[in-house]
C-alpha atoms as a PDB file:
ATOM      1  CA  UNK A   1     -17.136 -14.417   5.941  1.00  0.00           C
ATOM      2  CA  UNK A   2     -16.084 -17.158   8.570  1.00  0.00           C
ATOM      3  CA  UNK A   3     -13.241 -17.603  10.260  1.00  0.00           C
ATOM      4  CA  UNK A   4     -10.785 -15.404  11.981  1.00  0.00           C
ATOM      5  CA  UNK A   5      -9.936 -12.635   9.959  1.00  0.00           C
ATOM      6  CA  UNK A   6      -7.333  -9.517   9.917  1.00  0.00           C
ATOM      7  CA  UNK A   7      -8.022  -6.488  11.888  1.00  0.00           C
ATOM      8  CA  UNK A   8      -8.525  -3.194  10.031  1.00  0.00           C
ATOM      9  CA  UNK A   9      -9.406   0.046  10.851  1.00  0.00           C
ATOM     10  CA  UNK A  10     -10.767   2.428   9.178  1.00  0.00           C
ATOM     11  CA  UNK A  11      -8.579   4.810   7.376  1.00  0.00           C
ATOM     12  CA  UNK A  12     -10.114   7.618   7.798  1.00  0.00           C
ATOM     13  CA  UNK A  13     -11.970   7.543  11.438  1.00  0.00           C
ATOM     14  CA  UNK A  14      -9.975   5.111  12.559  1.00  0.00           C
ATOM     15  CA  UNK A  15     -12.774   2.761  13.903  1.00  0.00           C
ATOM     16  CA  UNK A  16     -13.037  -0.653  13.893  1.00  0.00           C
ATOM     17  CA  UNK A  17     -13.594  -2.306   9.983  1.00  0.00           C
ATOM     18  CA  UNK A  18     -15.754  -5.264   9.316  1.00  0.00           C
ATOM     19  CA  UNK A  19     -14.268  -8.102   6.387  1.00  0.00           C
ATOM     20  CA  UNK A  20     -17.297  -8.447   3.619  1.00  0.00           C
ATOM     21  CA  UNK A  21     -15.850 -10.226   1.013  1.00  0.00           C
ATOM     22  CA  UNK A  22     -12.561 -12.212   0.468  1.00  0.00           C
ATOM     23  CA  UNK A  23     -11.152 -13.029  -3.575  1.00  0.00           C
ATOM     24  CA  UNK A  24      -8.767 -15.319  -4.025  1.00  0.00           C
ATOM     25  CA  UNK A  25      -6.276 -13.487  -6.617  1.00  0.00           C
ATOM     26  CA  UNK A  26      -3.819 -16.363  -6.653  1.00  0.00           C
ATOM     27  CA  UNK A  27      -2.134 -19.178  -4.578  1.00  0.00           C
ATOM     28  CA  UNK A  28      -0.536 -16.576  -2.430  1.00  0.00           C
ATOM     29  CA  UNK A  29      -2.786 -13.089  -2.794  1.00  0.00           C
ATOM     30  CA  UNK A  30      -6.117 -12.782  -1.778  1.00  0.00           C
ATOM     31  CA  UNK A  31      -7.905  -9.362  -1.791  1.00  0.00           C
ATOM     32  CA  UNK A  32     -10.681  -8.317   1.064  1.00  0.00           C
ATOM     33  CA  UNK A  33     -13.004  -5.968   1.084  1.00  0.00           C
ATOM     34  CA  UNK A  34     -13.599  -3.707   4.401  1.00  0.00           C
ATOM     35  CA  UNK A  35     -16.355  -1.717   5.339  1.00  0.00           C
ATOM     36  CA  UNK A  36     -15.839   1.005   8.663  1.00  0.00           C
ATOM     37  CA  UNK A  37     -18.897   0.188  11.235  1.00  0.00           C
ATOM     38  CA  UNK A  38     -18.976   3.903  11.950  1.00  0.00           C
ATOM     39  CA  UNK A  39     -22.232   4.382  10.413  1.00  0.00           C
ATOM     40  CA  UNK A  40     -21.663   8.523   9.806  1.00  0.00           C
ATOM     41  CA  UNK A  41     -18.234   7.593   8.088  1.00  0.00           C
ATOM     42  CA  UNK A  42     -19.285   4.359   5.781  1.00  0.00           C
ATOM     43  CA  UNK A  43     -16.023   4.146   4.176  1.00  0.00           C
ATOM     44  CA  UNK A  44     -16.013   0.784   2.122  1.00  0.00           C
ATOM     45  CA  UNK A  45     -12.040  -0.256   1.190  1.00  0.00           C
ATOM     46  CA  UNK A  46     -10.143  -3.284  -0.415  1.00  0.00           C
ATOM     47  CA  UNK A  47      -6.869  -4.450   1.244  1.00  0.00           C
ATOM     48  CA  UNK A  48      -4.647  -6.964  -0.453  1.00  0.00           C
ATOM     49  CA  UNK A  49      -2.567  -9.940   1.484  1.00  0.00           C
ATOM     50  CA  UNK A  50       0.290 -11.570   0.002  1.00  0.00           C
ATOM     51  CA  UNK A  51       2.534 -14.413   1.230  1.00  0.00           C
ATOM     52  CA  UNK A  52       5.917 -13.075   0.031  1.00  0.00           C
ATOM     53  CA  UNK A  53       8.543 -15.248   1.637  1.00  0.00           C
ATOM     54  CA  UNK A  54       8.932 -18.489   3.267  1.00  0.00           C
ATOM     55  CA  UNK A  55       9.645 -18.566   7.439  1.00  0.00           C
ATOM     56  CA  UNK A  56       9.483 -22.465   7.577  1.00  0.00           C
ATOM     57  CA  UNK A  57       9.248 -24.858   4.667  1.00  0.00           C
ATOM     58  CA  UNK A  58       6.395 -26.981   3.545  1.00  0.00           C
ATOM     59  CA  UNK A  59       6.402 -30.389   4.651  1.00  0.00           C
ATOM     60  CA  UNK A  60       4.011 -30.386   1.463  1.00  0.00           C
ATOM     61  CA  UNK A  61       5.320 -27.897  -1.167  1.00  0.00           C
ATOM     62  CA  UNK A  62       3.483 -27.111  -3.839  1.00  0.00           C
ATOM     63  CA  UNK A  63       5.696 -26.664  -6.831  1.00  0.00           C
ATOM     64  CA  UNK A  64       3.667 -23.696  -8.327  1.00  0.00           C
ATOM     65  CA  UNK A  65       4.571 -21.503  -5.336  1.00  0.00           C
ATOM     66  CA  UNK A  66       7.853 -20.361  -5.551  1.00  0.00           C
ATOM     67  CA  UNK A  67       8.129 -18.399  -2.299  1.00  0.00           C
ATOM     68  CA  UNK A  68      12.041 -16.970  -1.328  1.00  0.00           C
ATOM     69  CA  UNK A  69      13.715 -18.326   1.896  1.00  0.00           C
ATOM     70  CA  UNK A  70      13.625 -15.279   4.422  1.00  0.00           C
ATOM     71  CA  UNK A  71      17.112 -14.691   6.013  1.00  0.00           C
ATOM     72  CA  UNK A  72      16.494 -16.578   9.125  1.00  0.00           C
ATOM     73  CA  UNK A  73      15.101 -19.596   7.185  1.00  0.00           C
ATOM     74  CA  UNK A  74      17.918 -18.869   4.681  1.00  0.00           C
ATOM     75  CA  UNK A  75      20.347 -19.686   7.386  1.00  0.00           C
ATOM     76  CA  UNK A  76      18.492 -22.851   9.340  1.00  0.00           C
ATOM     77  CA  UNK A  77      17.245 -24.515   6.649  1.00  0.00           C
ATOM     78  CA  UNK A  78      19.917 -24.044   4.019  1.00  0.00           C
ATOM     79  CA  UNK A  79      22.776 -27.052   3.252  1.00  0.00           C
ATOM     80  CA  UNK A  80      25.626 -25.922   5.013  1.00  0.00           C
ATOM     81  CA  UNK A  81      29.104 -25.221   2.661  1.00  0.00           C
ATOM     82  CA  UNK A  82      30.760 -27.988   2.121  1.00  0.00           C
ATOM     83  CA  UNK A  83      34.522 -27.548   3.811  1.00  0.00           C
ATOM     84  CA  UNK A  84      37.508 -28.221   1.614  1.00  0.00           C
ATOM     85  CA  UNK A  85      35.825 -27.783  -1.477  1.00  0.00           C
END
């Protein structure tokens, strides 16, 4: 795999995990596979990642995600109440 990539350890001895394969499940969840590099444990494991809310909007939205605002993005980004109405 290239590229920087999450840090993992191992579940079970704790040492550090090495990324060996990365599926792309969707637009926003993509599965890895981890394998411990503590040759006596060898524990192989999948971890999942998924986008599950927006902090800043796309300049460039794609209209297939539909991601919710979180709270603080809620309250920056959305249009202020309209007084008198």
């Amino acid at each position: 795999m290239s590229g920087p990539a999450m840090l993992f350890r191992c579940p079970h001895c704790q040492t550090k995990a090495r990324p060996r394969l990365r599926t792309y499940e969707g637009a926003t969840l993509h599965s890895f596979t981890y394998q411990c590099e503590n040759i006596a444990c060898g524990h192989v494991f999948h971890v999942r990642a998924e986008a599950v809310r927006t902090v800043r909007p796309s300049a460039r939205p794609n209209p297939a995600v539909v991601l919710p605002l979180s709270k603080a993005a809620n309250d920056r980004y959305s249009a202020p109440a309209q007084e008198g109405a």
